[in-house]
C-alpha atoms as a PDB file:
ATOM      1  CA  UNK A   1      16.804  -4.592 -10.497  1.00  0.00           C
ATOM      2  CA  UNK A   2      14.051  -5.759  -8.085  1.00  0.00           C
ATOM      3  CA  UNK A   3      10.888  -4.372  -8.339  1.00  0.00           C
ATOM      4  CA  UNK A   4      10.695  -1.991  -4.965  1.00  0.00           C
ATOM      5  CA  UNK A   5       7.245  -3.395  -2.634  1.00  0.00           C
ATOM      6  CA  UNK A   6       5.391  -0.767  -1.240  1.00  0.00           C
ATOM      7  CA  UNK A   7       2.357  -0.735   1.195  1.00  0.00           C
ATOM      8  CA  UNK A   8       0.480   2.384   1.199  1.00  0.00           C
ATOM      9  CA  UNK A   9      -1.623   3.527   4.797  1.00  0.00           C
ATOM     10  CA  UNK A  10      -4.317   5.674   3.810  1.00  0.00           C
ATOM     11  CA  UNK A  11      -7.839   5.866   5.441  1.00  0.00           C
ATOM     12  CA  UNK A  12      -9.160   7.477   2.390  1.00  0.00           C
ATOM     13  CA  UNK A  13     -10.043   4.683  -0.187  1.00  0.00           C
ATOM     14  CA  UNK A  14     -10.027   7.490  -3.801  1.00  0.00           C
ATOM     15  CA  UNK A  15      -6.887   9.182  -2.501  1.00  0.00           C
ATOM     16  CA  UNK A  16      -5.174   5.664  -1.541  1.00  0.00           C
ATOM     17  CA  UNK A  17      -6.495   4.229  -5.385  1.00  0.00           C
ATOM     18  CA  UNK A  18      -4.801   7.229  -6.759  1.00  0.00           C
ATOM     19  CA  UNK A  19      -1.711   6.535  -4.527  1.00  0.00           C
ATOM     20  CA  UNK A  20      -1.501   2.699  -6.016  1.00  0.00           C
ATOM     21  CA  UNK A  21      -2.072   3.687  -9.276  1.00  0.00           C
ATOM     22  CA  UNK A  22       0.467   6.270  -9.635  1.00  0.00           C
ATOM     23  CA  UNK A  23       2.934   4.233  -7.943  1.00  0.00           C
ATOM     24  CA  UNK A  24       2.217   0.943 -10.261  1.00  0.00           C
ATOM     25  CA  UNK A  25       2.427   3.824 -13.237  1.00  0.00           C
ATOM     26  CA  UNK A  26       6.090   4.548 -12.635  1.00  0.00           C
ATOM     27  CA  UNK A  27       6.890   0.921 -11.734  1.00  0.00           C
ATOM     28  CA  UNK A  28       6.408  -0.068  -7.837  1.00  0.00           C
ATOM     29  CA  UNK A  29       4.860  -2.645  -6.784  1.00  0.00           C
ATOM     30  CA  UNK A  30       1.872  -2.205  -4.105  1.00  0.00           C
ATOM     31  CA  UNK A  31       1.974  -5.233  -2.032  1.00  0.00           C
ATOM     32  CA  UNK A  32      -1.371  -3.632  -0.296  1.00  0.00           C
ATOM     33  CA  UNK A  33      -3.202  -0.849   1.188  1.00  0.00           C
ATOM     34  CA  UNK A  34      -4.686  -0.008   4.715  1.00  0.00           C
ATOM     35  CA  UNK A  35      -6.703   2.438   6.289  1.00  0.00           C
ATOM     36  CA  UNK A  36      -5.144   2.143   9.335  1.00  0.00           C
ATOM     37  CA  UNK A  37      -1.743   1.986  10.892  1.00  0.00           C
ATOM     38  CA  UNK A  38      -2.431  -0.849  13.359  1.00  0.00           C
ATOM     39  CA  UNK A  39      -3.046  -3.220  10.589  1.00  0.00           C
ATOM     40  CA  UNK A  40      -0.459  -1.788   8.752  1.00  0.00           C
ATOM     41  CA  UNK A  41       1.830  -2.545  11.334  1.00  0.00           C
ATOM     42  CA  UNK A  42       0.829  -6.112  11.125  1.00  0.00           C
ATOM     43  CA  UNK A  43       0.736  -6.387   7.344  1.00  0.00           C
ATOM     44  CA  UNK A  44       4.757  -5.041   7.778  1.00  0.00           C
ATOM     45  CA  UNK A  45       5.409  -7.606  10.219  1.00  0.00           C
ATOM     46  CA  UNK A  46       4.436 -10.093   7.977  1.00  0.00           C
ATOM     47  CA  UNK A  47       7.190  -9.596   5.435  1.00  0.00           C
ATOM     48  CA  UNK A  48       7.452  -8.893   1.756  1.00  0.00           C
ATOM     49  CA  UNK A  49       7.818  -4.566   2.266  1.00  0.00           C
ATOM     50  CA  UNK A  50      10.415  -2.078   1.091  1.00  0.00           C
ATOM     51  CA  UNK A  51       8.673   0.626   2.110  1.00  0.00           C
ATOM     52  CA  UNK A  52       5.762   2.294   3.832  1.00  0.00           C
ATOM     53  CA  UNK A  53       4.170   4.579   2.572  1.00  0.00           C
ATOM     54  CA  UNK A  54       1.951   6.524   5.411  1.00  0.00           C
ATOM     55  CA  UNK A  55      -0.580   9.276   5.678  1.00  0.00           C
ATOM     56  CA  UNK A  56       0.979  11.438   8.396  1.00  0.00           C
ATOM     57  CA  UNK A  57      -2.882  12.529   9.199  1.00  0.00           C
ATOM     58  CA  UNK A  58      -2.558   9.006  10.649  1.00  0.00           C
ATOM     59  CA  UNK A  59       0.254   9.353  12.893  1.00  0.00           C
ATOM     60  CA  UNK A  60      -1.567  10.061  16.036  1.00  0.00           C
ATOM     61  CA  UNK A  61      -1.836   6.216  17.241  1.00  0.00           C
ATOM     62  CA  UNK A  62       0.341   5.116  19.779  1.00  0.00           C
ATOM     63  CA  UNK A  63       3.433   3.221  17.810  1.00  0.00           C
ATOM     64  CA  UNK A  64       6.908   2.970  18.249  1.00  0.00           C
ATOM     65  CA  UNK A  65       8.871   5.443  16.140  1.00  0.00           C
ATOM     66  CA  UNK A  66      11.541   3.806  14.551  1.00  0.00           C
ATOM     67  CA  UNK A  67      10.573   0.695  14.659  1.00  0.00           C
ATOM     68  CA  UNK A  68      12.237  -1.434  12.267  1.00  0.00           C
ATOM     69  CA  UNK A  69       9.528  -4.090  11.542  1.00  0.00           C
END
């Protein structure tokens, strides 16, 4: 099976470290991390994510919902 790639959005840099770590732990790979969900956004677009990973504390910019990127 293909490792699952995973980009984490966090604007806190300890809790997002602790986010990649325990995801590497159980096997994920963490393609990146951003503070932010605009450059998220464009780090999705480019390609090469499973799955986002978001802090909802984030959700309050002005996106799409259901965007499939």
């Amino acid at each position: 099976m293909e490792t699952q790639k995973i980009l984490v959005v966090e604007d806190e840099a300890l809790v997002a470290e602790d986010i990649r770590d325990t995801l590497e732990s159980l096997g994920f790979e963490v393609v990146d991390v951003c503070a932010s969900g605009e450059v998220a956004v464009a780090r999705a677009e480019a390609g090469g994510v499973d799955l986002v990973l978001m802090d909802l504390s984030l959700i309050h910019m002005t996106l799409p919902t259901n965007r499939e990127v």
